[in-house]
Protein backbone atom coordinates (compact mmCIF):
# COMPACT_ATOMS: atom_id res chain seq x y z
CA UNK A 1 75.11 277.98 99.90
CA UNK A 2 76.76 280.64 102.08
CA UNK A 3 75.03 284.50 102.21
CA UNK A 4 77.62 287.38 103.60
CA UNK A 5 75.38 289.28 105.83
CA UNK A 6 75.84 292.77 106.49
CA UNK A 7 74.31 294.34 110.18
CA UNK A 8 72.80 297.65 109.39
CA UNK A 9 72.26 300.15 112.43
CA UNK A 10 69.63 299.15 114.80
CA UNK A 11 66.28 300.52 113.36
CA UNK A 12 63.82 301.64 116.57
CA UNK A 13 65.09 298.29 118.42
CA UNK A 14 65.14 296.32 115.67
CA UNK A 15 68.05 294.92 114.58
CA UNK A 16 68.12 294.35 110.66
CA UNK A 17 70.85 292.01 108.90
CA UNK A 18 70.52 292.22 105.09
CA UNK A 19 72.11 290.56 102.37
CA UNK A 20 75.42 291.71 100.82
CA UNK A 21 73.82 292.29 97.63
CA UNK A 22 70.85 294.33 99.35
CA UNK A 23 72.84 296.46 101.93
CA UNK A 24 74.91 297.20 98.52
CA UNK A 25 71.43 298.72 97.38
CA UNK A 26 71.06 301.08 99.69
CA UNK A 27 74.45 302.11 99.78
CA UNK A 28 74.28 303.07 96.09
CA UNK A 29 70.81 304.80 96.56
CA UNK A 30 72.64 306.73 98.95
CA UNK A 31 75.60 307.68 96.84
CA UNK A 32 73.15 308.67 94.08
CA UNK A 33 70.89 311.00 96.71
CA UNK A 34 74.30 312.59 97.47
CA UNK A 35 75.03 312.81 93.75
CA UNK A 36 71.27 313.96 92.58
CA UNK A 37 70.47 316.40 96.06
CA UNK A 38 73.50 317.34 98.00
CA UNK A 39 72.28 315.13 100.48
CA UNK A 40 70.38 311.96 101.48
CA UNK A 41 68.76 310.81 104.59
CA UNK A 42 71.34 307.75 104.82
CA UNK A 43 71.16 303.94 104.48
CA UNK A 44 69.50 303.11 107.98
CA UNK A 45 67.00 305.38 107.16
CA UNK A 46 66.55 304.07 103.40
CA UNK A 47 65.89 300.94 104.81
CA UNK A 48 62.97 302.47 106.70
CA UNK A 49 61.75 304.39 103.88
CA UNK A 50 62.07 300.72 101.91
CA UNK A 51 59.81 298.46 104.81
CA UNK A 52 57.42 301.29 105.05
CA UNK A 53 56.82 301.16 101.59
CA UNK A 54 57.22 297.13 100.80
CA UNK A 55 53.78 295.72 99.64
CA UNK A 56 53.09 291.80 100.52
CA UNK A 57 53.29 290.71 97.13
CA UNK A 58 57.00 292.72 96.81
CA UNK A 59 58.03 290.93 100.00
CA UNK A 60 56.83 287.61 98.74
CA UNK A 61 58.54 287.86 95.51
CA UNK A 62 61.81 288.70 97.38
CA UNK A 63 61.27 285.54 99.98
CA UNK A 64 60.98 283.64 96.50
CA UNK A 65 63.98 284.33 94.65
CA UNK A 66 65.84 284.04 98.04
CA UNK A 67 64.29 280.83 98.59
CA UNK A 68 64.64 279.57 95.38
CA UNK A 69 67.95 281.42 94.37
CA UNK A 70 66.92 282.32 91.40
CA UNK A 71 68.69 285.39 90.79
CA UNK A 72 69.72 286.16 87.12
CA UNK A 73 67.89 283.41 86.01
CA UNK A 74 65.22 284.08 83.29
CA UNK A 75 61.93 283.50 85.27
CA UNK A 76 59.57 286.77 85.29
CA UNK A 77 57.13 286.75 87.65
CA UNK A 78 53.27 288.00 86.50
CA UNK A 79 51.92 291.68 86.93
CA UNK A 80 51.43 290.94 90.40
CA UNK A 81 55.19 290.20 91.08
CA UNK A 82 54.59 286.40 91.59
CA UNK A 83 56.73 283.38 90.63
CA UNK A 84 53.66 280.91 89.58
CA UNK A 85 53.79 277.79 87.02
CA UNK A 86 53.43 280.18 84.10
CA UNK A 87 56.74 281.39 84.81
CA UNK A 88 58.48 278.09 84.07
């Protein structure tokens, strides 16, 4: 299985490679800010906004469907955002 990574700007000394299909995220938040407000704070800075705000169970749930490559399949995970044996 091969992932295109995209680097992002270096965040405070961090450097931060995301996938395709994420970096295309942000860049669509962004057009959408620019659409909505004129403006928007910018895709490095959407990341930050996105980290700063990620709960553990969020961050779980995305190591899972990486992990597991479930994408577009028809699992749901529970109210807490987690892939369990109910799911299946």
């Amino acid at each position: 299985m091969s992932v295109e990574l995209q680097a992002l700007p270096k965040v405070d000394s961090l450097s931060v490679v995301l996938p395709l299909r994420l970096t295309e995220k942000f860049e669509r938040a962004d057009r959408q800010l620019r659409e909505l407000y004129g403006e928007s704070p910018g895709v490095a800075t959407l990341v930050r906004v996105w980290l700063a705000c990620a709960s553990a169970s969020s961050i779980r749930r995305e190591f899972e469907l990486a992990v597991l490559d479930i994408e577009g399949s028809n699992l749901k995970p529970n109210e807490e955002g987690d892939l369990d044996e109910d799911c299946l």
